[in-house]
C-alpha atoms as a PDB file:
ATOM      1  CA  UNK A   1       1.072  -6.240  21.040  1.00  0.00           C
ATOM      2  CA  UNK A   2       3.559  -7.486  18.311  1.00  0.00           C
ATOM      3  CA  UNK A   3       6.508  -6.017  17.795  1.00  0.00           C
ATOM      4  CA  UNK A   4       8.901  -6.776  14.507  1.00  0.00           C
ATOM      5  CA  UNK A   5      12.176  -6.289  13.772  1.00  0.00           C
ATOM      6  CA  UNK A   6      12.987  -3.760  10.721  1.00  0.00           C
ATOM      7  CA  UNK A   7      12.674  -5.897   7.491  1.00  0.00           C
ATOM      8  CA  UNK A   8      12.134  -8.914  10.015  1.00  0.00           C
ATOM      9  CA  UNK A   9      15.792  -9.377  10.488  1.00  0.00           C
ATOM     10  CA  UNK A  10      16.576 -12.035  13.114  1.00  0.00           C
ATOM     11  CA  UNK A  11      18.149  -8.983  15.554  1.00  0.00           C
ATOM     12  CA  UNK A  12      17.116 -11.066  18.781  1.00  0.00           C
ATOM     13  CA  UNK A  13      18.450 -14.234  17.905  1.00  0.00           C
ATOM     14  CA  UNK A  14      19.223 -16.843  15.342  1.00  0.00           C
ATOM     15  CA  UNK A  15      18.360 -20.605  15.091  1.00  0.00           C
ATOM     16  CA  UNK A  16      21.323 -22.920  15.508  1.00  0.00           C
ATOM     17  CA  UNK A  17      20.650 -26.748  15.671  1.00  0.00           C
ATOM     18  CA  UNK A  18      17.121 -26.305  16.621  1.00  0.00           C
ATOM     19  CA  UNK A  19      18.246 -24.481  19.373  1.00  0.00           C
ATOM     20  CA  UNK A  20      17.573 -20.328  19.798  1.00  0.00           C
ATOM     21  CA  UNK A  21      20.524 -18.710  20.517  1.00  0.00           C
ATOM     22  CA  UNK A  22      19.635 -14.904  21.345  1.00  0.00           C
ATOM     23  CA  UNK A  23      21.634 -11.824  21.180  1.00  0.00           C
ATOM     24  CA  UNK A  24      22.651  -8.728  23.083  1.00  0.00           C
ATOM     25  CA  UNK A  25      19.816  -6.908  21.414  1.00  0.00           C
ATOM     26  CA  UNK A  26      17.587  -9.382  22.722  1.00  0.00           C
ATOM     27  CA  UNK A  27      18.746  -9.113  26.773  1.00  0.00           C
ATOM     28  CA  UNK A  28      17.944  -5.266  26.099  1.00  0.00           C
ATOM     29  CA  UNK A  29      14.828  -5.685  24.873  1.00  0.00           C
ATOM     30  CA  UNK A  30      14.132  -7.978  28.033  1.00  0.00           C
ATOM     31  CA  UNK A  31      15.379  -5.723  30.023  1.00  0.00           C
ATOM     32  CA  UNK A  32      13.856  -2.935  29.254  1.00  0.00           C
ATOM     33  CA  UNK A  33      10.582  -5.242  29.313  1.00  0.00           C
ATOM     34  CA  UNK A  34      10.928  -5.530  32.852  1.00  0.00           C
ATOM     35  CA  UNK A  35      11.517  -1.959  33.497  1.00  0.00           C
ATOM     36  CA  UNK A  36       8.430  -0.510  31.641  1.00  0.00           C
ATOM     37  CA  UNK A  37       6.259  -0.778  34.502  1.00  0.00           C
ATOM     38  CA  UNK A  38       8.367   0.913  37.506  1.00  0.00           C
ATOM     39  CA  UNK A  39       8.926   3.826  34.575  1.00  0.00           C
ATOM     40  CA  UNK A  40       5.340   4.287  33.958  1.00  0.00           C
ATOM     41  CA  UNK A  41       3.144   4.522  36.872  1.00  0.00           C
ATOM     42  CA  UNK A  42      -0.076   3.329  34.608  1.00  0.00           C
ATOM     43  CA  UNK A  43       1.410  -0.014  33.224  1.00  0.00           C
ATOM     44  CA  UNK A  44       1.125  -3.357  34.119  1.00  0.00           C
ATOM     45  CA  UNK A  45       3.333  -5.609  32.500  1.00  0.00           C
ATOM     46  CA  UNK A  46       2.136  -9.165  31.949  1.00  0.00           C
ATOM     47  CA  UNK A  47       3.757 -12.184  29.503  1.00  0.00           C
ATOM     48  CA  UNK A  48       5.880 -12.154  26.631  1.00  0.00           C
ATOM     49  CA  UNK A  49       7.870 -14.466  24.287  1.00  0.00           C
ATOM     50  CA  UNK A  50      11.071 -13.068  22.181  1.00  0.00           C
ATOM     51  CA  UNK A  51      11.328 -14.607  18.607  1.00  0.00           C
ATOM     52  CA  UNK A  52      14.658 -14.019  16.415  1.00  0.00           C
ATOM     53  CA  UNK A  53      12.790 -11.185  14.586  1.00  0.00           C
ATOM     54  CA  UNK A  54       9.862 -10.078  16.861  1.00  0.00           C
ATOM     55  CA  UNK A  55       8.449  -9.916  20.139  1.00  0.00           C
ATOM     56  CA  UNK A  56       4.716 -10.905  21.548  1.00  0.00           C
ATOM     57  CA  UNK A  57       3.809  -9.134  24.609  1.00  0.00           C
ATOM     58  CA  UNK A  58       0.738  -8.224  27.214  1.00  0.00           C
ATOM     59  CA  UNK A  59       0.625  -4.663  28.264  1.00  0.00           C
ATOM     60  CA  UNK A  60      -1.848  -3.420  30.783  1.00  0.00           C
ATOM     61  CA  UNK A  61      -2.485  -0.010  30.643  1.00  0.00           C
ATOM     62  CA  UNK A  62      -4.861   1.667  33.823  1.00  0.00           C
ATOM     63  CA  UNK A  63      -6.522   4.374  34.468  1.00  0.00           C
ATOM     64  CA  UNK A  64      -5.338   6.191  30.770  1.00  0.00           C
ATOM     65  CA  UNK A  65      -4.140   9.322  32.128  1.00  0.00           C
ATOM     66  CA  UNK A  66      -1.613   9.337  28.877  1.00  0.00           C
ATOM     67  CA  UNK A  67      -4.065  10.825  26.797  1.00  0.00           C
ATOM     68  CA  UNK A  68      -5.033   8.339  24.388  1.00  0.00           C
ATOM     69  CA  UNK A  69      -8.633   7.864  23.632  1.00  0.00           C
ATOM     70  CA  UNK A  70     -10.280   4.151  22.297  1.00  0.00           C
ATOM     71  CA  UNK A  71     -13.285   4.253  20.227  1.00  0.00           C
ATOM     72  CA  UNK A  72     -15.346   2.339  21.714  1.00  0.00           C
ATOM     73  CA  UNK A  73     -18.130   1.768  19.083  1.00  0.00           C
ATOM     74  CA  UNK A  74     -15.606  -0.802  17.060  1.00  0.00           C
END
């Protein structure tokens, strides 16, 4: 999933001298990224990459016992 900052602001980090340097906002967001899956029994956490204004990441979610439904005739 792909997640973007509110009117892609760089909130996670900025470029200085081809370098990223990331923010406070940022270590949250990884942080809380590495907590999803000891809150939530049914998620498996797998990779993700922090930009300066959104986020890439692999969720894993078994056995759907949140109640969310996929149509599967897409």
């Amino acid at each position: 999933m792909t997640i973007c900052s509110y009117k892609r602001k760089n909130i996670f980090g900025e470029i200085i001298d081809t370098e990223i340097e990331l923010t406070t906002i940022e270590e949250i967001a990884e942080s809380v990224w590495y907590t999803t899956a000891s809150i939530h029994k049914n998620v498996e956490i797998d990779e993700f990459v922090i930009m300066t204004n959104h986020m890439h990441m692999i969720l894993i979610i078994h056995d759907n016992d949140v109640g969310v439904h996929c149509n599967q005739s897409l």
